[in-house]
PDB file of N, CA and C in Angstrom:
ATOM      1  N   UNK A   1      -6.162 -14.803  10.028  1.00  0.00           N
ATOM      2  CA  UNK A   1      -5.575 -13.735  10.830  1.00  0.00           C
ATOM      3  C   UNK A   1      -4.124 -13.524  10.394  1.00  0.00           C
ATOM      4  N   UNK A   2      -3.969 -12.196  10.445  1.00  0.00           N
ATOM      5  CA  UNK A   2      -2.645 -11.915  10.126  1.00  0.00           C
ATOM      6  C   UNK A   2      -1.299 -12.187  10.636  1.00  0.00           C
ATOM      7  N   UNK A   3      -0.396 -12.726  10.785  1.00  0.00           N
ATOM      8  CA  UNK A   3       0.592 -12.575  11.580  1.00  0.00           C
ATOM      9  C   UNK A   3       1.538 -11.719  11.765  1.00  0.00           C
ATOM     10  N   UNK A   4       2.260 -11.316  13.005  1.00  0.00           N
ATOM     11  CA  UNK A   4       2.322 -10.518  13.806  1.00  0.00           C
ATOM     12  C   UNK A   4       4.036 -10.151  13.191  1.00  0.00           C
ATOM     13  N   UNK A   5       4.664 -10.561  12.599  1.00  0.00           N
ATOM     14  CA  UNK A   5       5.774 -10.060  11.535  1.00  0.00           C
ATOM     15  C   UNK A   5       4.647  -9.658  10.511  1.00  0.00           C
ATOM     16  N   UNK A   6       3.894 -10.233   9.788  1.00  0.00           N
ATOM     17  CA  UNK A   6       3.004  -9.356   8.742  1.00  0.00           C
ATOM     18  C   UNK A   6       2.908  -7.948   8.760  1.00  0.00           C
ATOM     19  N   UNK A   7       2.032  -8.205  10.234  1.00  0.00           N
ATOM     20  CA  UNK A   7       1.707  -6.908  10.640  1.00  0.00           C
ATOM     21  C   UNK A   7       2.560  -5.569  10.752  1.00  0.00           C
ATOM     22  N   UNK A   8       3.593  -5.790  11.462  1.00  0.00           N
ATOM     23  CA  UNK A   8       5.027  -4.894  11.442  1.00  0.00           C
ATOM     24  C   UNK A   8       5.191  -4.513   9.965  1.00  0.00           C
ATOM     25  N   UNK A   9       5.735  -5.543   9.437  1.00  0.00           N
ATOM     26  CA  UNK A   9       5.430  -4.908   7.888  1.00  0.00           C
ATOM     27  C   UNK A   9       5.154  -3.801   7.176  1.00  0.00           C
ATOM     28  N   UNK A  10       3.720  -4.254   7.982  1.00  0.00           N
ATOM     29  CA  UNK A  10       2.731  -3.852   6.795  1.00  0.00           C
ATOM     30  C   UNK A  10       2.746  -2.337   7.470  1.00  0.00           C
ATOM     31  N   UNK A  11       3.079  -1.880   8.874  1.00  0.00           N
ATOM     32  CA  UNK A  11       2.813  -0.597   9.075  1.00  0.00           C
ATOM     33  C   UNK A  11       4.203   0.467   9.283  1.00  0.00           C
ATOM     34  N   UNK A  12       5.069  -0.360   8.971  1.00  0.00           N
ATOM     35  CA  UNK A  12       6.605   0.037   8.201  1.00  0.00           C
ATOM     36  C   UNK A  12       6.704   0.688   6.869  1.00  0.00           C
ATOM     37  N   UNK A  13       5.533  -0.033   6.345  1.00  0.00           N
ATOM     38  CA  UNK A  13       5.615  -0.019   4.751  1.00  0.00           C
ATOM     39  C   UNK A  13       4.513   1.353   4.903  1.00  0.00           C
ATOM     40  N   UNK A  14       3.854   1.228   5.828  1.00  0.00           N
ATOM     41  CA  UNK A  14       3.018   2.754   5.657  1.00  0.00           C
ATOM     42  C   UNK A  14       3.090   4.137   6.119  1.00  0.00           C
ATOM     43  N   UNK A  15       4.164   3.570   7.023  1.00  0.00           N
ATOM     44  CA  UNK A  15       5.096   4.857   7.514  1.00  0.00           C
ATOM     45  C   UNK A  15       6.093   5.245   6.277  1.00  0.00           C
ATOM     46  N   UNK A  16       6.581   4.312   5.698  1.00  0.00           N
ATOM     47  CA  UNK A  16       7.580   4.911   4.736  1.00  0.00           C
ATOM     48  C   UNK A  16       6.976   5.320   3.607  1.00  0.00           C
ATOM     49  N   UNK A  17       5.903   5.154   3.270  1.00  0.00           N
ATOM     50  CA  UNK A  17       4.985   5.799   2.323  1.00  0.00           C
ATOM     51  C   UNK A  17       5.115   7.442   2.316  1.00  0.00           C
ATOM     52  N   UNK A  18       4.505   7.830   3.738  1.00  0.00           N
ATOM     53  CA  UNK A  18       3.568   8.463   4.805  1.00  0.00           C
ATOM     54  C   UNK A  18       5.163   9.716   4.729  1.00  0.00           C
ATOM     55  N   UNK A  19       6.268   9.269   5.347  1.00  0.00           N
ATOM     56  CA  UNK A  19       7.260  10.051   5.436  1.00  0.00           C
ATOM     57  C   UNK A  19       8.073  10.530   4.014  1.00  0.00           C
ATOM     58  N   UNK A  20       8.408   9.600   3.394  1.00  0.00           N
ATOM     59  CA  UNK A  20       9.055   9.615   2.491  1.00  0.00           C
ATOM     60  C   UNK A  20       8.964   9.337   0.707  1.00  0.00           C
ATOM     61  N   UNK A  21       7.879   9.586   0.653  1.00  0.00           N
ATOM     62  CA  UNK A  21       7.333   9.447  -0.917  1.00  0.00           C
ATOM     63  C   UNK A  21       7.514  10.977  -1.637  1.00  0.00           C
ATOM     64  N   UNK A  22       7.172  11.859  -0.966  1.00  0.00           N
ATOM     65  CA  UNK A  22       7.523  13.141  -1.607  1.00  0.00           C
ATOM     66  C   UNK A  22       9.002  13.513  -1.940  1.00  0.00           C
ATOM     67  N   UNK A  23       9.836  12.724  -1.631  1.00  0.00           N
ATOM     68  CA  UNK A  23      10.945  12.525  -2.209  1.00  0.00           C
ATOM     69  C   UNK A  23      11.285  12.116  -3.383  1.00  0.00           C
ATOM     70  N   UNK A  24      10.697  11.370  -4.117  1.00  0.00           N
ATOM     71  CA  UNK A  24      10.357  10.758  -4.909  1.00  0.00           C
ATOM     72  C   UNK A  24       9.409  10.857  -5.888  1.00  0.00           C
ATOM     73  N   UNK A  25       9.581  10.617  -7.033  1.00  0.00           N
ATOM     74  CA  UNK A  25       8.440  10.466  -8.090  1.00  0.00           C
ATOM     75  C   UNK A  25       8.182   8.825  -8.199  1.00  0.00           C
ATOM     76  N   UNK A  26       6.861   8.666  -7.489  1.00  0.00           N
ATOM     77  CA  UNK A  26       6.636   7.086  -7.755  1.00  0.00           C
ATOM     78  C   UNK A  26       5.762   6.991  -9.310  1.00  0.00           C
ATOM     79  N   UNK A  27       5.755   5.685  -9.311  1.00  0.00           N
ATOM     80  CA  UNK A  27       4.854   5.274 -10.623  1.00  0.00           C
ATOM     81  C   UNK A  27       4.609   3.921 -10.100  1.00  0.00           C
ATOM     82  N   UNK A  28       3.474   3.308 -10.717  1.00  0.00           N
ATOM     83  CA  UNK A  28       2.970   2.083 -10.802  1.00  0.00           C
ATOM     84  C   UNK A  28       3.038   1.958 -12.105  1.00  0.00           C
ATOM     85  N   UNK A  29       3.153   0.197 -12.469  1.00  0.00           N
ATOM     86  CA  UNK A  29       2.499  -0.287 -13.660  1.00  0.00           C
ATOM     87  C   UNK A  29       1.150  -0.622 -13.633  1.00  0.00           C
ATOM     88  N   UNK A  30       0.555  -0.799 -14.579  1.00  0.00           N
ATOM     89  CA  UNK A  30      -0.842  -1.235 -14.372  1.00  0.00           C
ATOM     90  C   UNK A  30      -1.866  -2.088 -13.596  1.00  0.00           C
ATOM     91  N   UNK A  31      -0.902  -3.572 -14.264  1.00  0.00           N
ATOM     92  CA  UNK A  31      -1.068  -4.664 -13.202  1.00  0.00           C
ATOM     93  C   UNK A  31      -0.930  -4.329 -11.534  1.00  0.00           C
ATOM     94  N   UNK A  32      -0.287  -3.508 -11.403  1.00  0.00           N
ATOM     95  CA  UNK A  32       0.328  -3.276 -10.035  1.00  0.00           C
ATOM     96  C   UNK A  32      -1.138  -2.684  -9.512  1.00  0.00           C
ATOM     97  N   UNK A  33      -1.536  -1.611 -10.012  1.00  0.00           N
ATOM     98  CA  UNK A  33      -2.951  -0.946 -10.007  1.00  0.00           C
ATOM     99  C   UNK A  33      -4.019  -1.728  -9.833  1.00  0.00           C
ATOM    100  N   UNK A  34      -3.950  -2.740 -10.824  1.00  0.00           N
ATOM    101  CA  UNK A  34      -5.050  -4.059 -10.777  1.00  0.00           C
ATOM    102  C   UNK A  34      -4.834  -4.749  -9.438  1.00  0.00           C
ATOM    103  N   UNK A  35      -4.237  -5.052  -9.239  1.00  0.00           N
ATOM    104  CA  UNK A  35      -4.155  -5.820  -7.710  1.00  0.00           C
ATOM    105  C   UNK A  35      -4.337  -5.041  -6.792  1.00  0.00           C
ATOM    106  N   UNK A  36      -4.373  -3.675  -6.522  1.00  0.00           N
ATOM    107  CA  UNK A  36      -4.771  -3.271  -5.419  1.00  0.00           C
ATOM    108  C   UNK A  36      -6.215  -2.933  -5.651  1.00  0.00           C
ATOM    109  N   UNK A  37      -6.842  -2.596  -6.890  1.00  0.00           N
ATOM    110  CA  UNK A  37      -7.691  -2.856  -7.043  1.00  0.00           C
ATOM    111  C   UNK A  37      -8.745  -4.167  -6.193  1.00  0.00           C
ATOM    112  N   UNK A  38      -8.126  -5.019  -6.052  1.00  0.00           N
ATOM    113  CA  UNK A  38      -8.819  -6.559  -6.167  1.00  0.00           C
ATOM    114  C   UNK A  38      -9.558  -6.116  -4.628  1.00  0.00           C
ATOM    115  N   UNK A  39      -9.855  -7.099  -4.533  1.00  0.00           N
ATOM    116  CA  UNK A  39     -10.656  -7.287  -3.148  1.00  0.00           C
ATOM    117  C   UNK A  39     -11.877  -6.413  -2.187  1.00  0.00           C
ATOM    118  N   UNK A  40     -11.902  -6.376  -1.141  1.00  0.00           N
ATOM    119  CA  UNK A  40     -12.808  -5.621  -0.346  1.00  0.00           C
ATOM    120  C   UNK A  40     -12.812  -4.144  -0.820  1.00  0.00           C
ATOM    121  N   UNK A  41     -13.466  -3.383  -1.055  1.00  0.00           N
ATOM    122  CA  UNK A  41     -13.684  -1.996  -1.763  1.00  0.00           C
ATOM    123  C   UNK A  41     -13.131  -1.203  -0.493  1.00  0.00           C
ATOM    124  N   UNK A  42     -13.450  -1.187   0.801  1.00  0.00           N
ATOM    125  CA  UNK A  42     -12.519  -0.221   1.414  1.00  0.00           C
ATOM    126  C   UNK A  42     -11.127  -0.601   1.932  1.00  0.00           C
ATOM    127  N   UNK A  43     -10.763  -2.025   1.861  1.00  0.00           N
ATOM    128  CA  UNK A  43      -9.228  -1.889   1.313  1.00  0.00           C
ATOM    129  C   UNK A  43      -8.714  -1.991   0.200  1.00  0.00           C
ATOM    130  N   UNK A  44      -9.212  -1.852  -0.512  1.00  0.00           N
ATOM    131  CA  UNK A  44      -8.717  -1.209  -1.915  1.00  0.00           C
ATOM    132  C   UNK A  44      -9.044   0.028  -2.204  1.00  0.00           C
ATOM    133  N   UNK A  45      -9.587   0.830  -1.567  1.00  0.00           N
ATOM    134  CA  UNK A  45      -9.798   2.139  -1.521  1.00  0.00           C
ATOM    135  C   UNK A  45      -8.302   2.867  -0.944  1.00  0.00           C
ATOM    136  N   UNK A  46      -8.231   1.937   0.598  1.00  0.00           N
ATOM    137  CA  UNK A  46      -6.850   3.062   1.720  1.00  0.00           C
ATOM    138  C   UNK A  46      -5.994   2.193   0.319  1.00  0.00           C
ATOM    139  N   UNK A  47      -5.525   1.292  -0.238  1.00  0.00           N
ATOM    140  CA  UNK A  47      -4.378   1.121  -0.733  1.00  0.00           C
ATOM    141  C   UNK A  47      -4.631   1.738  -2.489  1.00  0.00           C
ATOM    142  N   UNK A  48      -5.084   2.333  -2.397  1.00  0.00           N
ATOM    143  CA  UNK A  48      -5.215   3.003  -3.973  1.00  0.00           C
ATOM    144  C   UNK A  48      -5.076   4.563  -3.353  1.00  0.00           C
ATOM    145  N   UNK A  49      -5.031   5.026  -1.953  1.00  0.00           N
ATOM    146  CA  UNK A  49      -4.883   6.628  -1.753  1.00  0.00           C
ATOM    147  C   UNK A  49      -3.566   6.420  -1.586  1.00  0.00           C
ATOM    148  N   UNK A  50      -3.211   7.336  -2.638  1.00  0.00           N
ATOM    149  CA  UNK A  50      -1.766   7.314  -2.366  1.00  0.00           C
ATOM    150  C   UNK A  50      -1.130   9.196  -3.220  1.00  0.00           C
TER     151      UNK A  50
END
């Protein structure tokens, strides 16, 4: 189970996505790609929509 600073985090980090990425030109490196890749297919699905 996750913990509860994790959690905050993690939906900080998706608000600032969410608000403020069109500001920006992001890029990934590859590896970076590969790891979100990894794991359960529908969370690696929401973290590959971007």
């Amino acid at each position: 189970m996750a913990s509860p600073i994790f959690l905050v985090r993690q939906q900080l980090s998706r608000q600032w996505w969410h608000e403020k990425r069109a500001k920006y030109e992001l890029v990934s490196s590859q590896p970076v790609v590969d790891e979100a890749r990894a794991g359960a297919p529908s969370a690696a699905q929401k973290r590959l929509h971007f």
